[in-house]
C-alpha atoms as a PDB file:
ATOM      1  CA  UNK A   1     123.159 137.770 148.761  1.00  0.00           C
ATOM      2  CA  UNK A   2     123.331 134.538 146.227  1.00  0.00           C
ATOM      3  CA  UNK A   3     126.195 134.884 143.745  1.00  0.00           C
ATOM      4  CA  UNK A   4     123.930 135.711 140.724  1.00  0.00           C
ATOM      5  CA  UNK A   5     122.550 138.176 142.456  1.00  0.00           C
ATOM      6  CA  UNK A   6     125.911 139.683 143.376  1.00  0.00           C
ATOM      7  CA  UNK A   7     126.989 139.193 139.579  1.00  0.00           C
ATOM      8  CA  UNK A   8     123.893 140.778 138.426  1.00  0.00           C
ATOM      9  CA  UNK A   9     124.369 143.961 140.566  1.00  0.00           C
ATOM     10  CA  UNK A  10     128.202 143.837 139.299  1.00  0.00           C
ATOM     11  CA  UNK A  11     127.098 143.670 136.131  1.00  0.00           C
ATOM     12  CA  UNK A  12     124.780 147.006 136.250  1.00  0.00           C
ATOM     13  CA  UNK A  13     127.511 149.113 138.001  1.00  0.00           C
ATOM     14  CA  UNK A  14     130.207 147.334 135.477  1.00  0.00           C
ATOM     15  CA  UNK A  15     127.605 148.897 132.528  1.00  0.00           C
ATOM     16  CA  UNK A  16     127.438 152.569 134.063  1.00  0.00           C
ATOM     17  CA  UNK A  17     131.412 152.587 134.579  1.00  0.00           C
ATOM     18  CA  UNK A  18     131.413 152.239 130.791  1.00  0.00           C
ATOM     19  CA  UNK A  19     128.849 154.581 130.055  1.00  0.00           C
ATOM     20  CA  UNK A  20     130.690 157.013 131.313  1.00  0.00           C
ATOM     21  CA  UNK A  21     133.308 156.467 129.125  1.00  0.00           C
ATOM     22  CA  UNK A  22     130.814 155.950 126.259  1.00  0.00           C
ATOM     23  CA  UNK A  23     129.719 159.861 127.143  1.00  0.00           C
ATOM     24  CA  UNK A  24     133.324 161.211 125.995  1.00  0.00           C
ATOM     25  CA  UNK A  25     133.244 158.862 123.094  1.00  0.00           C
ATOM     26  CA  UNK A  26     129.963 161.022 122.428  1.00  0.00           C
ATOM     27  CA  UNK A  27     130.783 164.061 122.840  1.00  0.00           C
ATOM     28  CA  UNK A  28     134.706 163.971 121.497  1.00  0.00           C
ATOM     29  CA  UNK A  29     133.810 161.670 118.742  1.00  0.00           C
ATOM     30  CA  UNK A  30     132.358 163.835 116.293  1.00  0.00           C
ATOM     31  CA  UNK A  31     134.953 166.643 116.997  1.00  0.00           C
ATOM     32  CA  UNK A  32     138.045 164.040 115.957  1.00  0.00           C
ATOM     33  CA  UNK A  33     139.209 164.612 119.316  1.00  0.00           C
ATOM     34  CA  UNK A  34     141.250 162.006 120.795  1.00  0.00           C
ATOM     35  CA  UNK A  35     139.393 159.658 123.518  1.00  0.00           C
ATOM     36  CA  UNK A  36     141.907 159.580 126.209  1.00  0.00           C
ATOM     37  CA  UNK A  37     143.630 162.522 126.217  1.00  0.00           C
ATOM     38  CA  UNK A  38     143.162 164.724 128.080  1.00  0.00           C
ATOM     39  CA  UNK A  39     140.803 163.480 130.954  1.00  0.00           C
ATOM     40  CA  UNK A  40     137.369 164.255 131.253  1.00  0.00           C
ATOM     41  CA  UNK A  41     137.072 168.361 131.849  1.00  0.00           C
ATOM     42  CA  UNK A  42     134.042 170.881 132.381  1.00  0.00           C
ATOM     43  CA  UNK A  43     133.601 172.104 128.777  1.00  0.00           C
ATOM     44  CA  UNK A  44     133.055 175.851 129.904  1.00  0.00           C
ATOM     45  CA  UNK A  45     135.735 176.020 132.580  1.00  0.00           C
ATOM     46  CA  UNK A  46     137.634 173.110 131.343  1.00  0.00           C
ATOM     47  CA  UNK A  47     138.254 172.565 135.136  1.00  0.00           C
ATOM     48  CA  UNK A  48     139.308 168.941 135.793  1.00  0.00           C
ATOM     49  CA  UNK A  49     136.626 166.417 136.881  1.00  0.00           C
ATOM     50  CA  UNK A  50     138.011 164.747 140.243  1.00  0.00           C
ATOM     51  CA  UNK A  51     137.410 161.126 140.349  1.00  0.00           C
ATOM     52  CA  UNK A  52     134.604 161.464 143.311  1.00  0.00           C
ATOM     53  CA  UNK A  53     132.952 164.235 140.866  1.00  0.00           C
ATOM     54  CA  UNK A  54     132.990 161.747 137.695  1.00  0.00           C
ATOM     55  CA  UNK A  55     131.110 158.557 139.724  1.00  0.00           C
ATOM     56  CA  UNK A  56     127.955 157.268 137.561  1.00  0.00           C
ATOM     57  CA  UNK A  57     124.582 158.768 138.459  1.00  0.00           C
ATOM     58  CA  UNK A  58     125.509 159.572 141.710  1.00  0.00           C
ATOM     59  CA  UNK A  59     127.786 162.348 141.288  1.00  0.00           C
ATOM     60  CA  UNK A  60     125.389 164.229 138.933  1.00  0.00           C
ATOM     61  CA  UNK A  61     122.686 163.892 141.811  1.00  0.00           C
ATOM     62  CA  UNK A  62     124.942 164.975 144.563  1.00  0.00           C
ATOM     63  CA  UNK A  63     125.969 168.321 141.919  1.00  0.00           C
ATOM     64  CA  UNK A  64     122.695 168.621 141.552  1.00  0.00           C
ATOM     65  CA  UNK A  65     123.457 168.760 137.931  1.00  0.00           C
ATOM     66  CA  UNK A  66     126.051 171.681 138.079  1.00  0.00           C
ATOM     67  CA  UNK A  67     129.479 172.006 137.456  1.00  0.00           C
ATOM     68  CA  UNK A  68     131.655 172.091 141.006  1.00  0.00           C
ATOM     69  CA  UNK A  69     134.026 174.615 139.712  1.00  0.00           C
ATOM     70  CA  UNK A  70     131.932 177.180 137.607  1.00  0.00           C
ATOM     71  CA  UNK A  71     128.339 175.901 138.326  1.00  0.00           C
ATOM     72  CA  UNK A  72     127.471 174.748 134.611  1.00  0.00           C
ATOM     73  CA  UNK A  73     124.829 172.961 134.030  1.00  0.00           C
ATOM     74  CA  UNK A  74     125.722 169.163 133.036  1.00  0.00           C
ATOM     75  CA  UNK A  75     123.527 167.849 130.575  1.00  0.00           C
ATOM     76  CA  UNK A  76     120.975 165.079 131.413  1.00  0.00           C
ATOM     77  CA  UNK A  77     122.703 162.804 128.424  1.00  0.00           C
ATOM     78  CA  UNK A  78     125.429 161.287 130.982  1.00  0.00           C
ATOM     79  CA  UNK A  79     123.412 160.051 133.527  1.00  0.00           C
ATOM     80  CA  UNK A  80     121.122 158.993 131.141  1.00  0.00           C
ATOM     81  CA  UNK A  81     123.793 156.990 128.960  1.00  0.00           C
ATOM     82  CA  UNK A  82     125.057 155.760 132.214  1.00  0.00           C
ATOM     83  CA  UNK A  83     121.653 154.337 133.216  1.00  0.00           C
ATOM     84  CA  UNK A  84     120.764 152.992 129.824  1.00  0.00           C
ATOM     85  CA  UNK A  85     123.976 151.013 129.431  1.00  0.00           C
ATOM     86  CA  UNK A  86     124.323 149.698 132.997  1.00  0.00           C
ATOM     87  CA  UNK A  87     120.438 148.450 131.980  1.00  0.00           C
ATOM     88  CA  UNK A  88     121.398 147.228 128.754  1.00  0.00           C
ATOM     89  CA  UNK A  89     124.173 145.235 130.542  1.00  0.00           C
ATOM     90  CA  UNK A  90     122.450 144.021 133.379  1.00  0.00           C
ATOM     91  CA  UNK A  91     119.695 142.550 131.008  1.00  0.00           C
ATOM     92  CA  UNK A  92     122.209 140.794 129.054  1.00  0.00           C
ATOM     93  CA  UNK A  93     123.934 139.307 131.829  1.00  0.00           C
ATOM     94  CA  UNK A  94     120.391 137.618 132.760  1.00  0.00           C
ATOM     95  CA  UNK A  95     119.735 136.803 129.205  1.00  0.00           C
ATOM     96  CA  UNK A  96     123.103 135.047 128.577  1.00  0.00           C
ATOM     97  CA  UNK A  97     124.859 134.870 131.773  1.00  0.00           C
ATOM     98  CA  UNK A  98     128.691 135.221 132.070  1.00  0.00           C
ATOM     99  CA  UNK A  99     129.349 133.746 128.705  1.00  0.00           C
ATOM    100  CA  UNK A 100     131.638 135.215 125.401  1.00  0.00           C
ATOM    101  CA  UNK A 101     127.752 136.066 124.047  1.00  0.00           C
ATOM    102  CA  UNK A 102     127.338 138.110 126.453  1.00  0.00           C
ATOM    103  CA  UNK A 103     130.760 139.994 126.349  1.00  0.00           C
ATOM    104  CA  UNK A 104     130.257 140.204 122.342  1.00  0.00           C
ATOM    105  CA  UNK A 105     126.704 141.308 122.733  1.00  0.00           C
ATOM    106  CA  UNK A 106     127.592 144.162 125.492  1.00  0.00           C
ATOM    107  CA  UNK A 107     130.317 145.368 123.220  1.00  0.00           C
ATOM    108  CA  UNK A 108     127.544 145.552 120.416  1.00  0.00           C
ATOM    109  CA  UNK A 109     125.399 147.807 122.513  1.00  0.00           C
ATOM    110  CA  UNK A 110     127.864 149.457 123.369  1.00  0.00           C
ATOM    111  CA  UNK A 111     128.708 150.782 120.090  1.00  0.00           C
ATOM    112  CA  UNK A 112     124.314 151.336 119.392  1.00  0.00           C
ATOM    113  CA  UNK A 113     124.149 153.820 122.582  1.00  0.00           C
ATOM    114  CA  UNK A 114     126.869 156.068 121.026  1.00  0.00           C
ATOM    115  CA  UNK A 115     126.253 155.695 117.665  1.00  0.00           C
ATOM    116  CA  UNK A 116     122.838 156.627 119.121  1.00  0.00           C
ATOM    117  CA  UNK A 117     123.084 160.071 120.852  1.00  0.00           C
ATOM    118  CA  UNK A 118     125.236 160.801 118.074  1.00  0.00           C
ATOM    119  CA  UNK A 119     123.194 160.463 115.292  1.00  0.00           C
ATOM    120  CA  UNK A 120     120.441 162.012 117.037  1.00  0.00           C
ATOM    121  CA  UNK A 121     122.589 165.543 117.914  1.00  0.00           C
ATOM    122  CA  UNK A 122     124.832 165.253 114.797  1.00  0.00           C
ATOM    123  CA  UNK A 123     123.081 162.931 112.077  1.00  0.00           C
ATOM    124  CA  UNK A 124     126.886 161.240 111.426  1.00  0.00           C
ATOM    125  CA  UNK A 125     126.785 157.411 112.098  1.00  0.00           C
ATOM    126  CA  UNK A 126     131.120 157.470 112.454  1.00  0.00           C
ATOM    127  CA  UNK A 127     132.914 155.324 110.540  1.00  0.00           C
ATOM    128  CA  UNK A 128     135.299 154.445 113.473  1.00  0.00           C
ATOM    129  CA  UNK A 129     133.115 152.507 115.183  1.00  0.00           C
ATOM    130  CA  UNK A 130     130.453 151.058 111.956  1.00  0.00           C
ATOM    131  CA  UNK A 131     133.540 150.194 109.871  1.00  0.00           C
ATOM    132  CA  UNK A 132     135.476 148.137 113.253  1.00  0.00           C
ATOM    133  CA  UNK A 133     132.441 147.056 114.550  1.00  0.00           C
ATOM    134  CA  UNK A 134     131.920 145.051 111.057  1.00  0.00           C
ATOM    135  CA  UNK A 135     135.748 143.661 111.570  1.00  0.00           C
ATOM    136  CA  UNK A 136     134.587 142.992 115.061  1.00  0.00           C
ATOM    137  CA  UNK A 137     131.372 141.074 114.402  1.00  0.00           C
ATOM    138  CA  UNK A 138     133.107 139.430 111.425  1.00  0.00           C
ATOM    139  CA  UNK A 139     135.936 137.858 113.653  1.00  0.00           C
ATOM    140  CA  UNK A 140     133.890 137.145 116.805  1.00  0.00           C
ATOM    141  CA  UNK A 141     131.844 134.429 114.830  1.00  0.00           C
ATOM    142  CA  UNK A 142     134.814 131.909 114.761  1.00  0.00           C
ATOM    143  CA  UNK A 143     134.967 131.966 118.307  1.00  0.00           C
ATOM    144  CA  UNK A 144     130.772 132.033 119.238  1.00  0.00           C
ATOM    145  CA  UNK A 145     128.513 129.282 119.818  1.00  0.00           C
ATOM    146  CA  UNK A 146     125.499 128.740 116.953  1.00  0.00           C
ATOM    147  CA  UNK A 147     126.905 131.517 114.933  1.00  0.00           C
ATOM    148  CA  UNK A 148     129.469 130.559 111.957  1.00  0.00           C
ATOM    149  CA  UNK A 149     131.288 133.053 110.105  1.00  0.00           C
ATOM    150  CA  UNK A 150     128.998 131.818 107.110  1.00  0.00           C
ATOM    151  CA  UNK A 151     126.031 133.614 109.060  1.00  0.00           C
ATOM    152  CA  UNK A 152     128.121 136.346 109.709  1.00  0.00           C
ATOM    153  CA  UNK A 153     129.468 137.181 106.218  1.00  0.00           C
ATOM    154  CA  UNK A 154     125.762 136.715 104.935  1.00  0.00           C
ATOM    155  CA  UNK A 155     124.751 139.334 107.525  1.00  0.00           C
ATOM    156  CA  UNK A 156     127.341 141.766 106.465  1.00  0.00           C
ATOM    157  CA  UNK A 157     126.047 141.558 102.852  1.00  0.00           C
ATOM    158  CA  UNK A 158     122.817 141.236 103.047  1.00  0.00           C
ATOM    159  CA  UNK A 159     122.457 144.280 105.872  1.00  0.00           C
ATOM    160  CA  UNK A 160     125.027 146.324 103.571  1.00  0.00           C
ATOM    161  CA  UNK A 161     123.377 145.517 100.258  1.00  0.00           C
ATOM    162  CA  UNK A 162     119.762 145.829 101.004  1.00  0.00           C
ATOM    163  CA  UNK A 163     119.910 149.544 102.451  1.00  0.00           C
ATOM    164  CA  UNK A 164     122.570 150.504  99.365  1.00  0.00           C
ATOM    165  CA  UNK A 165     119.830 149.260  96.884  1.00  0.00           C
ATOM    166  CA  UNK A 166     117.414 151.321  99.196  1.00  0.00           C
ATOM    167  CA  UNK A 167     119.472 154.349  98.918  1.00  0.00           C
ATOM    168  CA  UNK A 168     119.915 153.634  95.444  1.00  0.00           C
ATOM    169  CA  UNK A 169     116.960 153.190  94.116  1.00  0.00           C
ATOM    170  CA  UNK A 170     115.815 156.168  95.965  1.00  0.00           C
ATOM    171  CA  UNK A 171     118.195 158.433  94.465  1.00  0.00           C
ATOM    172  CA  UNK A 172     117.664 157.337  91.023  1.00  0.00           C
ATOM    173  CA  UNK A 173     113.945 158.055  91.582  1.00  0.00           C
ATOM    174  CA  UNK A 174     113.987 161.137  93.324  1.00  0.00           C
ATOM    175  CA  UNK A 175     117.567 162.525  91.997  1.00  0.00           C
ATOM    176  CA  UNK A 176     118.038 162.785  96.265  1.00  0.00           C
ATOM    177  CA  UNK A 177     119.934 161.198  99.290  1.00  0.00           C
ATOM    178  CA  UNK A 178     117.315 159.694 101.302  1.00  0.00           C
ATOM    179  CA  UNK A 179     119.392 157.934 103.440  1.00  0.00           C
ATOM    180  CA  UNK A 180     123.224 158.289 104.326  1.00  0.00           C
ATOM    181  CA  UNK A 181     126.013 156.003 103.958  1.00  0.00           C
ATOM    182  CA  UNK A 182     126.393 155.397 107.552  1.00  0.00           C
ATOM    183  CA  UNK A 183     123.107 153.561 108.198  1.00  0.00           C
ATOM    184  CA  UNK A 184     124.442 151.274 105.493  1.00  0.00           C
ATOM    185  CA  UNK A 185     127.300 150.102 107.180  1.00  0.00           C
ATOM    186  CA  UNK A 186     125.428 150.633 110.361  1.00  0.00           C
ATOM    187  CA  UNK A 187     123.294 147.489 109.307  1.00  0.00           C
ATOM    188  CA  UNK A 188     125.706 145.496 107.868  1.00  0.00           C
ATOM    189  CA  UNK A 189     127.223 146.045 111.411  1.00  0.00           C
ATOM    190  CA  UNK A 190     124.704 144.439 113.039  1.00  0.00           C
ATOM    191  CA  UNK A 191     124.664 141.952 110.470  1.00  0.00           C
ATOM    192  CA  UNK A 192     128.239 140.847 111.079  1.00  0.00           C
ATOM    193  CA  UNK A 193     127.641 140.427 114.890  1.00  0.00           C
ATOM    194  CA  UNK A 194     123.777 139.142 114.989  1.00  0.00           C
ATOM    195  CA  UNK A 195     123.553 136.960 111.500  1.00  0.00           C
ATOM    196  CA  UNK A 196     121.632 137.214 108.089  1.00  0.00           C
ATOM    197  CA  UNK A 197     118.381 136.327 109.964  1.00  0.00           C
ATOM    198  CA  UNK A 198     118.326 139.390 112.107  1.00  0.00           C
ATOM    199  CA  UNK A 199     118.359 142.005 109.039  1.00  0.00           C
ATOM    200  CA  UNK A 200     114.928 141.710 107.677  1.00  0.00           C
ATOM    201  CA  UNK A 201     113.481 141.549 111.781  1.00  0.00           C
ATOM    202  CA  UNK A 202     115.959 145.158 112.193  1.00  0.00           C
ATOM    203  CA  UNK A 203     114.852 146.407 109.185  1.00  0.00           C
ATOM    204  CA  UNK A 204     110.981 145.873 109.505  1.00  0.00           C
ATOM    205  CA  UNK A 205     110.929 146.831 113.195  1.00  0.00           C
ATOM    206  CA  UNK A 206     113.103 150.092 112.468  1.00  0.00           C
ATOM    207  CA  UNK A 207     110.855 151.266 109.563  1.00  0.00           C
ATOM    208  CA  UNK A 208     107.828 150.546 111.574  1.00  0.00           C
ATOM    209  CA  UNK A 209     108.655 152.438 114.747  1.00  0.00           C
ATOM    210  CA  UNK A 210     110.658 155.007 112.512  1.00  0.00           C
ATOM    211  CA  UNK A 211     107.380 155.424 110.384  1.00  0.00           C
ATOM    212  CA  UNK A 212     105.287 155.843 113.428  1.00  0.00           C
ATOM    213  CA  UNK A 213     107.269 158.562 115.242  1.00  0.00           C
ATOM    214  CA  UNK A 214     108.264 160.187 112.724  1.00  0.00           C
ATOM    215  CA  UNK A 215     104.603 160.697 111.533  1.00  0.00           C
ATOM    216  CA  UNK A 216     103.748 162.145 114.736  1.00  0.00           C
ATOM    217  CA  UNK A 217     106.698 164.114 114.837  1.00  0.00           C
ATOM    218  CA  UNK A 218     105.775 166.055 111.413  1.00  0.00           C
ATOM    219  CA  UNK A 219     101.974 165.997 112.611  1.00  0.00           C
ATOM    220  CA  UNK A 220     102.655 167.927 115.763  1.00  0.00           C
ATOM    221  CA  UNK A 221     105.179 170.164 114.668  1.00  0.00           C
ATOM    222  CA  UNK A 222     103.429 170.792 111.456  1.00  0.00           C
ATOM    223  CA  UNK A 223     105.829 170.114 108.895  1.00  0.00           C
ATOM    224  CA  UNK A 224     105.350 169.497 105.300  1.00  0.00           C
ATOM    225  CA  UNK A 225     107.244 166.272 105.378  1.00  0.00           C
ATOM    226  CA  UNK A 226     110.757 167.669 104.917  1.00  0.00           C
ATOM    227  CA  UNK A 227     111.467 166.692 108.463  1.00  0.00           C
ATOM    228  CA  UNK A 228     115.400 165.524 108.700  1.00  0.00           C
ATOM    229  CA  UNK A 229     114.999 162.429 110.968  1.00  0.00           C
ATOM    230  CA  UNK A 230     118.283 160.393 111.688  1.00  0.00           C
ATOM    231  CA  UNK A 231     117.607 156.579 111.159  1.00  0.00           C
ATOM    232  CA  UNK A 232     120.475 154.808 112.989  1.00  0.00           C
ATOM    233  CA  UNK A 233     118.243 155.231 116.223  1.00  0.00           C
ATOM    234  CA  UNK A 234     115.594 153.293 114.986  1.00  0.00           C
ATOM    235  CA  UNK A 235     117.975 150.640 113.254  1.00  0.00           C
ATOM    236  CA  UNK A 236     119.577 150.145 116.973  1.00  0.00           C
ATOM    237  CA  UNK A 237     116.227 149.735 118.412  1.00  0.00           C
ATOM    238  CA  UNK A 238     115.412 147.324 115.934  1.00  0.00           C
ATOM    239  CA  UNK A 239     118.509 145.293 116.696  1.00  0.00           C
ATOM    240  CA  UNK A 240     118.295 145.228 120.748  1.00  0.00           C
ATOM    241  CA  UNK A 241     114.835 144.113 120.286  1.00  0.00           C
ATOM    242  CA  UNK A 242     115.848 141.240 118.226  1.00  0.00           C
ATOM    243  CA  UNK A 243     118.305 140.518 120.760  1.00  0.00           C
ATOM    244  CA  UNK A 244     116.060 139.635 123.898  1.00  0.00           C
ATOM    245  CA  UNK A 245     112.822 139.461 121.762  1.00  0.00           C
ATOM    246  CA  UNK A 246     113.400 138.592 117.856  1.00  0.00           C
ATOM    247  CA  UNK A 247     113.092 134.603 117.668  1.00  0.00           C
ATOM    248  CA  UNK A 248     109.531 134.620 119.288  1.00  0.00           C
ATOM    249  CA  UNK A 249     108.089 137.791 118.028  1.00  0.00           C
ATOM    250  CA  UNK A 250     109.129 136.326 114.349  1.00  0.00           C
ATOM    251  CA  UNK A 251     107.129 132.897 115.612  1.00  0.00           C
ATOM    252  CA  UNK A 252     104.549 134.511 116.973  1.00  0.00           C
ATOM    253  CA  UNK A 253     104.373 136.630 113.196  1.00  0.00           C
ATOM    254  CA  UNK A 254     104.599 133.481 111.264  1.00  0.00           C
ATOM    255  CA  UNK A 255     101.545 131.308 113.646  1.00  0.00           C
ATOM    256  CA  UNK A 256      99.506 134.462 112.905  1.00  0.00           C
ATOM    257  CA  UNK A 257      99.780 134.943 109.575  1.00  0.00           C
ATOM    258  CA  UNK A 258      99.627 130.962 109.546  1.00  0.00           C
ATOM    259  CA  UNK A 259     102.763 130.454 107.733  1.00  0.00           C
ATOM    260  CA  UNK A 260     104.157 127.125 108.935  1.00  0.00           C
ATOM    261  CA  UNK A 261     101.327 125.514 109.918  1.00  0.00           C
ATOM    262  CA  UNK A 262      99.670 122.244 108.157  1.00  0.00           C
END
């Protein structure tokens, strides 16, 4: 086996190792219950999970999905939050290789798969990890390659500011919320780690994809358009797809629409 090879396969088990952990982030999270303590526990039985019970993917297939002391099912989300992230990983570690991008970027995605599944069960985007993860992005720009702290502030204010005027304008329109504080900050997030130049790519590909599910969402199900559907999914999707795809879809945009030609 050639060393990237090796790296890349360390790099996929490396992700699902932190899924794991990025499951009790999701589930203790939004109850303000503390991360660490105590360890991870069947929620019925509150039995402890033994180390060879709590091994990515592969203990949940073994359990057949069941709880070893009480026979509980175990939701499909941990696997699933283990594969994601250990694919996430993996496909950054081919994008950027073993580089401080790559460690800053994995810690970014991170954050978007729990701020994910959360937002989806509970519709909270929590401030613990939006309000650090701006800190985060902010400081990590001293110390990465081809992005300044310039691009970084920019991001913060231009991701902040553009959904607040969104929300804003919305409210003084409508005399309602249409969109919470927590996608706010959730943007400006991604703004402090990816640049000023990724906003208007998250926000466009987030309200397109957004627009299109959640049309076919209200069309299926019949609703009058009073659907509650949380946004910070779509703004993460938005974000990892500017990470591997952005600069060439936004090329590939601009040749077609013939800007920047002549």
């Amino acid at each position: 086996m050639s060393p990237f090879l090796l790296f890349s396969v360390v790099a996929f088990i490396f992700g699902m190792v932190v899924g794991s952990f990025l499951n009790v982030c999701i589930c203790r999270i939004p109850k303000d219950e503390s991360i660490v303590s105590p360890p991870s526990h069947c929620p019925r039985c509150s039995s402890k999970i033994c180390w060879y019970d709590n091994i990515p993917v592969a203990s949940y297939l073994l359990l057949r999905g069941k709880c070893r002391g009480c026979g509980a099912r175990i939701s499909p989300q941990y696997p699933l939050v283990e594969l994601l992230n250990g694919t996430l990983t993996l496909l950054l570690f081919l994008r950027f290789g073993p580089t401080l991008a790559f460690a800053a970027l994995f810690l970014f995605c991170s954050a978007l798969v729990v701020i994910t599944f959360i937002d989806i069960e509970h519709q909270i985007i929590p401030d613990e990890i939006s309000l650090s993860g701006i800190v985060i992005g902010f400081v990590l720009s001293f110390f990465l390659k081809g992005h300044s702290w310039l691009n970084s502030l920019f991001g913060i204010l231009l991701g902040g500011g553009t959904l607040l005027l969104v929300a804003y304008t919305y409210q003084r329109l409508t005399g309602k919320d249409g969109m919470g504080g927590g996608d706010i900050k959730l943007l400006a997030m991604m703004g402090a780690f990816l640049g000023w130049k990724a906003v208007p790519f998250i926000i466009f590909a987030s309200s397109l994809v957004g627009s299109l599910i959640g049309i076919s969402l209200m069309l299926f199900q019949k609703k009058d358009g009073k659907l509650a559907i949380p946004f910070g999914p779509y703004l993460a999707f938005g974000a990892v797809l500017y990470i591997f795809y952005g600069k060439p879809l936004i090329r590939w945009y601009l040749g077609l629409s013939g800007f920047g030609q002549g």
